[in-house]
Each structure stands twice: as structure tokens, then as C-alpha cells.
N, C-alpha and C. Protein backbone atom coordinates (compact mmCIF):
# COMPACT_ATOMS: atom_id res chain seq x y z
N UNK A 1 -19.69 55.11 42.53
CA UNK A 1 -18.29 54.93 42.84
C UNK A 1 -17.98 53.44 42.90
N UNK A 2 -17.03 53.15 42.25
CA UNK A 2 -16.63 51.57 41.84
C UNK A 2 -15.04 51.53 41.94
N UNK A 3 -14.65 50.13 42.73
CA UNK A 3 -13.54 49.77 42.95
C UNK A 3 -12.60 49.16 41.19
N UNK A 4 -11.26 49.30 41.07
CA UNK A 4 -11.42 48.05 39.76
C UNK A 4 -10.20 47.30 40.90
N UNK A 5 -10.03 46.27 39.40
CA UNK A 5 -8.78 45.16 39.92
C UNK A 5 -8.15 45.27 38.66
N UNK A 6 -6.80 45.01 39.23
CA UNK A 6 -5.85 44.85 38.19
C UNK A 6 -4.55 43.83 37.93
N UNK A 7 -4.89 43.28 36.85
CA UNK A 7 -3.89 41.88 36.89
C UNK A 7 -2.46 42.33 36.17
N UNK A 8 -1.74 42.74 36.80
CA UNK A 8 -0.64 43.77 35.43
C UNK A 8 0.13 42.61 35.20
N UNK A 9 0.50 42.63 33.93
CA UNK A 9 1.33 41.51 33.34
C UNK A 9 2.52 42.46 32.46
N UNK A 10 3.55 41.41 31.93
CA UNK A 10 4.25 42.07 30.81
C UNK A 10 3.70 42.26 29.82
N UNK A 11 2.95 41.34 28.79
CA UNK A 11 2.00 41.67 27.61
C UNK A 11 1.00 42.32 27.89
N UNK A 12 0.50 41.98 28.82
CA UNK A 12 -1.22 42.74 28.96
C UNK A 12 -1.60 42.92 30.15
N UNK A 13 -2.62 43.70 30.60
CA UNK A 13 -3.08 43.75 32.08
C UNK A 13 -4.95 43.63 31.80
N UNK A 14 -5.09 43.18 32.65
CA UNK A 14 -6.12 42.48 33.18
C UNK A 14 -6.79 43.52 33.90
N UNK A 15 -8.23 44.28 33.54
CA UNK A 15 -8.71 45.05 34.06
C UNK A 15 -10.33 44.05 34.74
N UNK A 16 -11.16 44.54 35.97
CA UNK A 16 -12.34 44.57 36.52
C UNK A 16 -12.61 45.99 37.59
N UNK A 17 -13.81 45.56 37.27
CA UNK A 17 -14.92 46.99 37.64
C UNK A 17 -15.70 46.23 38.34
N UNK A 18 -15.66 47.11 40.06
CA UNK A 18 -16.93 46.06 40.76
C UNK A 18 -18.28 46.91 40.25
N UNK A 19 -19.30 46.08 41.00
CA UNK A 19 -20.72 47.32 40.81
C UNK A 19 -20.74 48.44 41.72
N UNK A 20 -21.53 48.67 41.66
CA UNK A 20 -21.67 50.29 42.58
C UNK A 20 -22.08 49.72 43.73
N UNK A 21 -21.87 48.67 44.52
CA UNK A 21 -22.43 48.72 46.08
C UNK A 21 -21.47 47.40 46.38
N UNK A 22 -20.09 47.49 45.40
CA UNK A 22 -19.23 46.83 46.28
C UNK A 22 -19.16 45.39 46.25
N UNK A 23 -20.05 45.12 45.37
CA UNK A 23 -20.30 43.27 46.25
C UNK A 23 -20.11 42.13 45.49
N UNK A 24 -19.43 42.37 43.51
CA UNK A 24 -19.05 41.79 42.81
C UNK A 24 -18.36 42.43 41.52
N UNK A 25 -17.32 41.61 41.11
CA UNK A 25 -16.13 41.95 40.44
C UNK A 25 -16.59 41.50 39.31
N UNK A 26 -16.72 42.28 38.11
CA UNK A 26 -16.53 41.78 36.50
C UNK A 26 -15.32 41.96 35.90
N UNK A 27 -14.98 41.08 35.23
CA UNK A 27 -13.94 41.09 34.23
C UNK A 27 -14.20 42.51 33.27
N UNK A 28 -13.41 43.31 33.23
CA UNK A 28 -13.83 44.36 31.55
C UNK A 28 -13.30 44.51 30.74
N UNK A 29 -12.07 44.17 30.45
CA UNK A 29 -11.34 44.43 29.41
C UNK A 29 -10.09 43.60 29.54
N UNK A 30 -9.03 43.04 28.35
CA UNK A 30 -7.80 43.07 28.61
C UNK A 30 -7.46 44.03 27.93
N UNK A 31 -6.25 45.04 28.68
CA UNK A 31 -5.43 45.98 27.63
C UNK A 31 -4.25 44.85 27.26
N UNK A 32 -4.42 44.95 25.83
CA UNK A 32 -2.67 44.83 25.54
C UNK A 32 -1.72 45.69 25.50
N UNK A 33 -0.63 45.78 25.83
CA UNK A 33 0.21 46.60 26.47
C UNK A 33 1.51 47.29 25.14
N UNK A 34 0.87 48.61 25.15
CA UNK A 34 1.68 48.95 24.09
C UNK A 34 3.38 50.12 24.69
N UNK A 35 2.52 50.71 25.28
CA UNK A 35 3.82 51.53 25.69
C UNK A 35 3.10 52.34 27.41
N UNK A 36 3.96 52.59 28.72
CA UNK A 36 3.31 53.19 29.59
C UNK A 36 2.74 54.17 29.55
N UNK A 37 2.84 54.83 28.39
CA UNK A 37 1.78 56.02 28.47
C UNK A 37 0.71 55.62 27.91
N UNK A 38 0.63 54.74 26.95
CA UNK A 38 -0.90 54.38 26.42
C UNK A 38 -1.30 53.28 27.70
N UNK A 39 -0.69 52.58 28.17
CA UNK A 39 -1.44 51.96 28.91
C UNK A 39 -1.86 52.53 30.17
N UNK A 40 -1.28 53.07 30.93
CA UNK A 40 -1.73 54.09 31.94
C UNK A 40 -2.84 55.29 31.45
N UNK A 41 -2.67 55.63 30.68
CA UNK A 41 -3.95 56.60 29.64
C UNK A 41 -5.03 56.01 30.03
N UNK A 42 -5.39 54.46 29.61
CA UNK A 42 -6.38 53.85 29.14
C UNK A 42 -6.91 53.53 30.49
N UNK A 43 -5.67 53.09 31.47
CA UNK A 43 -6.71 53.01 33.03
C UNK A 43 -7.19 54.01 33.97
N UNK A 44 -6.33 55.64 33.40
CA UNK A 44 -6.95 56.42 33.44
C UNK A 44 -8.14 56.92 32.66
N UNK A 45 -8.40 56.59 31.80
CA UNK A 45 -10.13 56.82 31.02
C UNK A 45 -11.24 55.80 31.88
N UNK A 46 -10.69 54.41 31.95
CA UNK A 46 -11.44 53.68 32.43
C UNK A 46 -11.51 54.04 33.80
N UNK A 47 -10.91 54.48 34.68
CA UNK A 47 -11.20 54.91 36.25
C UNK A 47 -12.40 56.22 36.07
N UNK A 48 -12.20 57.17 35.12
CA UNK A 48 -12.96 58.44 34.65
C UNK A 48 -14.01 57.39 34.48
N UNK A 49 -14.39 56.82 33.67
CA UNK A 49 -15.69 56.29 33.16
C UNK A 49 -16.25 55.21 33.73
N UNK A 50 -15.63 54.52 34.75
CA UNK A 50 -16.42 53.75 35.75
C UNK A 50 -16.35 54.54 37.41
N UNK A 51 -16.34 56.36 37.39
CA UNK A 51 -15.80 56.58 38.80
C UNK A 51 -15.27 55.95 40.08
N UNK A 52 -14.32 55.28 39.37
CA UNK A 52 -13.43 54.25 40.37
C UNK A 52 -12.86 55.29 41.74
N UNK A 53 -12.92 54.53 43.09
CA UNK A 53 -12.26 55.39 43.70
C UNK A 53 -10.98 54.46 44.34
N UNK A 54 -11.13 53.49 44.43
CA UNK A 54 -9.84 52.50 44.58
C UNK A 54 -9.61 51.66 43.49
N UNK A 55 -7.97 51.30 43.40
CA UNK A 55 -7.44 50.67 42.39
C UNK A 55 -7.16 49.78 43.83
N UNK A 56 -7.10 48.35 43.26
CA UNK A 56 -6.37 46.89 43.93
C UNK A 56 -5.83 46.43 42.57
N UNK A 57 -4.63 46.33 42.62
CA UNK A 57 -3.52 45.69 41.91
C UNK A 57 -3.33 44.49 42.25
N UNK A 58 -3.40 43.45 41.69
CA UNK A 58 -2.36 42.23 42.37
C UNK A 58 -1.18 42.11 42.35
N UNK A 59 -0.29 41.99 43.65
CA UNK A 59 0.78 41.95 43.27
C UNK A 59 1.65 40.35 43.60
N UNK A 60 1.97 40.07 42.63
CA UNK A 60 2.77 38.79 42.57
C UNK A 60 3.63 38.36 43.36
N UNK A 61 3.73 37.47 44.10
CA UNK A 61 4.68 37.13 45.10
C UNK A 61 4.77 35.21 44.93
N UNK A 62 6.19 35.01 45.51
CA UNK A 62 6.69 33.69 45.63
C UNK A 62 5.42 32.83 46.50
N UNK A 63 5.83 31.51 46.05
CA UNK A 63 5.29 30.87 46.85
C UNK A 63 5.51 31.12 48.72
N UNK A 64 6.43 31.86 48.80
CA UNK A 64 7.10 31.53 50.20
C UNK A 64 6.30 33.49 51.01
N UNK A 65 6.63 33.93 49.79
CA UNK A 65 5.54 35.13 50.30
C UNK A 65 6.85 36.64 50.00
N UNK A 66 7.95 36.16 49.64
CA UNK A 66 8.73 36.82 49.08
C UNK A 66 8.17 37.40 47.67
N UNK A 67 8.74 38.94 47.47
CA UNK A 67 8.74 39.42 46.13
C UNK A 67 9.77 39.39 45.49
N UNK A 68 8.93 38.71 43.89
CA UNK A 68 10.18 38.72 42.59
C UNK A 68 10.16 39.47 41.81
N UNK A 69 10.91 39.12 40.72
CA UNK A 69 10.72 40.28 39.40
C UNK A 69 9.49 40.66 39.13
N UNK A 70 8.94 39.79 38.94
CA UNK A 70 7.08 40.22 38.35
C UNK A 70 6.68 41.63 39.68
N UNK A 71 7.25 40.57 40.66
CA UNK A 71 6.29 41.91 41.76
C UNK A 71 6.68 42.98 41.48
N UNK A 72 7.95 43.22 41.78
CA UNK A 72 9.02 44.70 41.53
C UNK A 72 8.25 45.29 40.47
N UNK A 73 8.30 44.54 39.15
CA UNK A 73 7.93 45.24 38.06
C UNK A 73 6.53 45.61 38.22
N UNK A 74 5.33 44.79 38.88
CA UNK A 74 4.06 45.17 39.11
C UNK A 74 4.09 46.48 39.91
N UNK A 75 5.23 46.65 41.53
CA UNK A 75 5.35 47.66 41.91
C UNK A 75 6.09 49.01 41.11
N UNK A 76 6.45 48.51 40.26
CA UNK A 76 6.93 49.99 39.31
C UNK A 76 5.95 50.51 38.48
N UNK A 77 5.63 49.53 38.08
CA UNK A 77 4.31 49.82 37.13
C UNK A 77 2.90 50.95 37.79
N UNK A 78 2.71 49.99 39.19
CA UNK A 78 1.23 51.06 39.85
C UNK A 78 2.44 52.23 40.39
N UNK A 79 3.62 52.47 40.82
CA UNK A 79 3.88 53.66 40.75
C UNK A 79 3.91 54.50 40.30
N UNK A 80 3.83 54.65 38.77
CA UNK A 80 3.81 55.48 37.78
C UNK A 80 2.26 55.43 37.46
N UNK A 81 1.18 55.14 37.78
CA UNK A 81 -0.04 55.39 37.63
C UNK A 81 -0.28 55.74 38.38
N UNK A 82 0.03 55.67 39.67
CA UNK A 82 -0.36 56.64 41.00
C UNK A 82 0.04 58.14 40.68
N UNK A 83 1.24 57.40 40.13
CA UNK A 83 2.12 59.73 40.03
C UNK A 83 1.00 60.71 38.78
N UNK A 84 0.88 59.66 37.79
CA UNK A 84 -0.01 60.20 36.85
C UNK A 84 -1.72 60.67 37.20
N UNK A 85 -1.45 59.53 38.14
CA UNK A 85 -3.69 59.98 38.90
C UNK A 85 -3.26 61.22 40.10
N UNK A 86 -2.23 61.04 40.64
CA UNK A 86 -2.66 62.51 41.29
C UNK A 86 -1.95 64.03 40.85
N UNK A 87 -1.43 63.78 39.96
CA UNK A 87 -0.89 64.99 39.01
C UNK A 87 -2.03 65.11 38.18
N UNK A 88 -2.80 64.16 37.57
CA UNK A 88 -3.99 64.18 36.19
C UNK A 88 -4.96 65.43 36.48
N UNK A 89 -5.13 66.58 35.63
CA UNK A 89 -6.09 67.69 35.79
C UNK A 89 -7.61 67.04 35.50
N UNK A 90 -7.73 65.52 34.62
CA UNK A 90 -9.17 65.14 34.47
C UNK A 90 -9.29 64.40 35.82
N UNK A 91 -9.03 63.91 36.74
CA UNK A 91 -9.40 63.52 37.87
C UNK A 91 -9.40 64.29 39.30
N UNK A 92 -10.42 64.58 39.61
CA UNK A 92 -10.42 65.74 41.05
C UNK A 92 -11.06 64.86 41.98
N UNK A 93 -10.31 63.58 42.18
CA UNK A 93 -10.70 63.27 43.86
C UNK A 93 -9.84 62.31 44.00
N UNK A 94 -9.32 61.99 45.03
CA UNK A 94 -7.98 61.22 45.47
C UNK A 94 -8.25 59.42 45.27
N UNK A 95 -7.81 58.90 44.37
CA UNK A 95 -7.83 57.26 44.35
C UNK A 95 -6.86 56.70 45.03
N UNK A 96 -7.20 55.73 45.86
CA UNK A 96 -6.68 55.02 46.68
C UNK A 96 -6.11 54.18 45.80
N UNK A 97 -4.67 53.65 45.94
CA UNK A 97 -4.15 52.31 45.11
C UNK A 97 -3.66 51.13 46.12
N UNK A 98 -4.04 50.23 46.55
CA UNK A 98 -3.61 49.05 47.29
C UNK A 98 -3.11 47.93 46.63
N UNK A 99 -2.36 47.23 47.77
CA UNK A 99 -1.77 45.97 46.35
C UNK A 99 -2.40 44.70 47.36
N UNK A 100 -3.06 43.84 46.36
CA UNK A 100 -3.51 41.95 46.96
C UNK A 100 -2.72 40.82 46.45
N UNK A 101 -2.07 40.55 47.69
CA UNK A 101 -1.52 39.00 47.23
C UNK A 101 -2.34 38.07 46.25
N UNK A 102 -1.72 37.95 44.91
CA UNK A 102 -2.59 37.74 43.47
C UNK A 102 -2.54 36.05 43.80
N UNK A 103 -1.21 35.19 44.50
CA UNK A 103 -0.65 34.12 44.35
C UNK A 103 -1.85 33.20 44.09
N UNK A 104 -1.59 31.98 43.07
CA UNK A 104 -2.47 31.33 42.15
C UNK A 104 -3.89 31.98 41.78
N UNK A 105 -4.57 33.35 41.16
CA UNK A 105 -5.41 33.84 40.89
C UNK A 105 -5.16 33.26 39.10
N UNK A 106 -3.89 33.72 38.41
CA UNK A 106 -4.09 33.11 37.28
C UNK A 106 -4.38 31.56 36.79
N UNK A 107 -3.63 30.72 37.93
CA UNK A 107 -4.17 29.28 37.91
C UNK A 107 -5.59 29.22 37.99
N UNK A 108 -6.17 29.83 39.05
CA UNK A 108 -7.65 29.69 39.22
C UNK A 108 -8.27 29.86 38.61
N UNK A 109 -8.34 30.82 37.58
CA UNK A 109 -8.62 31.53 35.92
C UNK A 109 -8.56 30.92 35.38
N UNK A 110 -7.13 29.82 35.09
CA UNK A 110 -7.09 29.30 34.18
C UNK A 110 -8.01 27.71 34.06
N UNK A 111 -8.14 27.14 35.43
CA UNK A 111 -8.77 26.20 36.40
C UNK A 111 -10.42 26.55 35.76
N UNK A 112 -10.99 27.63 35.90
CA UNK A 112 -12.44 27.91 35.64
C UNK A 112 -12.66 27.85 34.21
N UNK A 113 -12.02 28.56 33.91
CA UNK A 113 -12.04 28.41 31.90
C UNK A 113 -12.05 27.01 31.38
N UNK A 114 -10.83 26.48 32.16
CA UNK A 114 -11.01 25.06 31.59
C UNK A 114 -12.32 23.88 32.11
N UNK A 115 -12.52 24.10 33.36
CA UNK A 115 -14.04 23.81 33.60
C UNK A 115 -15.38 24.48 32.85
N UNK A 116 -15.51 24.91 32.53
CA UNK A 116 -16.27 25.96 31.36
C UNK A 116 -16.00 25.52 29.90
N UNK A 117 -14.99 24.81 29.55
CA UNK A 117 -14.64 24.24 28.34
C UNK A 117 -14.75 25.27 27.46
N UNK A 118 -13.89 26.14 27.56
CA UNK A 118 -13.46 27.50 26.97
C UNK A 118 -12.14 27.38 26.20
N UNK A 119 -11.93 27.57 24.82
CA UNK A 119 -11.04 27.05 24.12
C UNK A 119 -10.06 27.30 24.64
N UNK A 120 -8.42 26.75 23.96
CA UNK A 120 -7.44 27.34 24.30
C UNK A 120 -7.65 28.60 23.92
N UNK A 121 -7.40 28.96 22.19
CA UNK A 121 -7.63 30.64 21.87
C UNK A 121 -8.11 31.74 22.54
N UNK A 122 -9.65 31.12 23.05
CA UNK A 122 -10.59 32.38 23.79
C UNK A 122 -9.57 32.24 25.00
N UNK A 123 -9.24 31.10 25.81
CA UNK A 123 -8.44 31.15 27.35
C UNK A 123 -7.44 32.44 26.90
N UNK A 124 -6.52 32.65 26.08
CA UNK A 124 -5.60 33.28 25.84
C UNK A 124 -5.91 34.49 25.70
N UNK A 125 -7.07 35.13 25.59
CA UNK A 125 -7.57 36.27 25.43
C UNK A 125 -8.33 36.93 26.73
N UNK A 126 -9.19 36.09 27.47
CA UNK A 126 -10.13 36.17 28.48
C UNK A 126 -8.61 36.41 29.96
N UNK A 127 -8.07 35.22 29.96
CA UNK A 127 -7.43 35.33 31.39
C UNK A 127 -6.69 35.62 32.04
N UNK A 128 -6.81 37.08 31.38
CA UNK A 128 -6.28 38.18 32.58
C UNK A 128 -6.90 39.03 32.95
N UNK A 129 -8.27 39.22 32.08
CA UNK A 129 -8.93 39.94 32.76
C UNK A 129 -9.94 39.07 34.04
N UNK A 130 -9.99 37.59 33.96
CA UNK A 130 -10.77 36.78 34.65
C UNK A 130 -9.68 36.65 35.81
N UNK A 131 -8.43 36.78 35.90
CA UNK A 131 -7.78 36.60 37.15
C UNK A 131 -8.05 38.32 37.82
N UNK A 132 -8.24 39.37 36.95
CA UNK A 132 -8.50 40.43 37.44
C UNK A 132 -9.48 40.48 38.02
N UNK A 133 -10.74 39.59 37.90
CA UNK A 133 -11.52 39.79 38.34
C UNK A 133 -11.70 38.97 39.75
N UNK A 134 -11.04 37.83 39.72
CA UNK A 134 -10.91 37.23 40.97
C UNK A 134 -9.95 37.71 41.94
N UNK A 135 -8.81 38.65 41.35
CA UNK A 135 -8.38 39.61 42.78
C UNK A 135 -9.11 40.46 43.09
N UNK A 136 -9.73 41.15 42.12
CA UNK A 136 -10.87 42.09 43.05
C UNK A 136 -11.91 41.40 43.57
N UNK A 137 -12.95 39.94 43.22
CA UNK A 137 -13.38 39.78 44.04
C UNK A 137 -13.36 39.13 45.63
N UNK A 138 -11.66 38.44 45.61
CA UNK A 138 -10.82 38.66 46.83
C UNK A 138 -10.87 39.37 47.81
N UNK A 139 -10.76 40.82 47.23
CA UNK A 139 -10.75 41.83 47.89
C UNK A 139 -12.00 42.20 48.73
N UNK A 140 -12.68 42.55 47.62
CA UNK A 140 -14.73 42.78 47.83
C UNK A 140 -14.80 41.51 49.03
N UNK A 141 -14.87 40.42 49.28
CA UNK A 141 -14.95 39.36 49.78
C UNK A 141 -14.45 39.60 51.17
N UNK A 142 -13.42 39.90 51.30
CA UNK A 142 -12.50 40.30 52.57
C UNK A 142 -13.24 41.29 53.07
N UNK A 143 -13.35 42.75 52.82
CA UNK A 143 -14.01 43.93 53.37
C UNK A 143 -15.40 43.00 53.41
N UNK A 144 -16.33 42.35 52.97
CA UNK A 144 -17.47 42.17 53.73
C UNK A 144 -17.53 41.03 54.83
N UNK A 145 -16.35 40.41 55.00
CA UNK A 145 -16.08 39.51 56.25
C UNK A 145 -15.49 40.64 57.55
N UNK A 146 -15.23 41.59 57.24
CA UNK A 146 -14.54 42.80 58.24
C UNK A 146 -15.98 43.39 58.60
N UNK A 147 -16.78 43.38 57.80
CA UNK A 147 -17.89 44.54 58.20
C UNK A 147 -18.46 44.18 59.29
């Protein structure tokens, strides 16, 4: 059982899969974003095939801690994947969906890549799933300071 993270964007979303004992976040994929049913499809296959039992979304917020368009739209977005995971006949056990203050995760992404001397091109491809992976390991990070 594995947590993911999710960086939802307008073009693309940013998927990670922790390991099975919780304690680090990989980057796995970017989807590019074709229409909500293919893209919700696809994080439903990927929850099936990494037995995810929580989704963490990031959700975008102002510097001040207010939500904007991006958020709204991030919150519309995991709503309609929530309605689809617990209506879905291929999934029989309840996924939790939570949302993490994402604020500068894509800077930080973009901050590491460029320390890494990672082209522009590859940056443009890699970092959303690398900010996905740093909200989930946010997350992972937090629950083992609680334990």
C-alpha cells in the first residue's frame, strides 16, 4: 500500500508514488492532460497498479495563504476524481484524498534541476512530476515528525 502526490496543473499533472513503508516519494510520470476522463482514467490505473491508498494533491495557494484560480481549479479537478474512485467498480477499498499547501514546490523543482544542470528541454518535461514528488515527500516528512 503506497501513498502518491499530485502536482495538477492546466497542461499536465505531476504524478509520485511513495515506497511501501512510507518513507520516500519518487517522481513517476508526467500525464499530459488531454481531456478529464483520460486523465482521471490514468490516475485511476496508476492508484490500481501502485495500490495507493491515499492521494495528497497539492493545492496552490497565494503567497498570503489565500486560494486562487489555480487552487479552485486544483479543487475541482480532485473532486471529480474522488466521485470517480468511489463510484469505480475496479477499486474496492476507500482512498483517502487530502490536499498540501504546494506554495514554492515548483520553484524548488525548478531550483534542483537547475543545480543538477538539467537542460532547459528535459526541465520542461521532468518538473512536475519532481514538484510532485516534493509534495509528497512534504507530506511523508510531516507524518514521521508526528509519530
Amino acid at each position: 500500500m503506497r501513498y502518491m502526490g499530485l502536482d495538477v496543473g492546466d497542461r499536465t499533472i505531476g504524478v509520485a508514488i511513495s515506497d511501501s513503508l512510507k518513507i520516500t516519494a519518487q517522481g513517476k510520470e508526467t500525464i499530459f492532460r488531454q481531456s478529464i476522463k483520460q486523465d482521471i482514467d490514468r490516475l485511476v490505473d496508476l492508484i490500481l497498479e501502485y495500490e495507493v491508498t491515499r492521494v495528497v494533491s497539492g493545492l496552490p495557494k497565494n503567497m498570503n495563504g489565500t486560494l486562487g484560480p489555480q487552487g479552485e481549479k486544483t479543487q475541482d479537478f480532485i473532486k471529480k476524481l474522488e466521485k470517480k474512485i468511489k463510484y469505480s467498480d475496479r477499486i474496492s477499498r476507500d482512498i483517502e484524498i487530502i490536499f498540501w499547501d504546494e506554495r514554492l514546490t515548483t520553484i524548488g523543482a525548478q531550483k534542483m534541476l537547475i543545480q543538477a544542470d538539467v537542460s532547459r528541454q528535459k526541465r520542461k518535461t521532468v518538473i512536475d512530476k519532481i514538484a510532485a514528488q516534493l509534495i509528497l515527500q512534504g507530506y511523508l516528512d510531516s507524518l514521521s515528525r508526528t509519530e
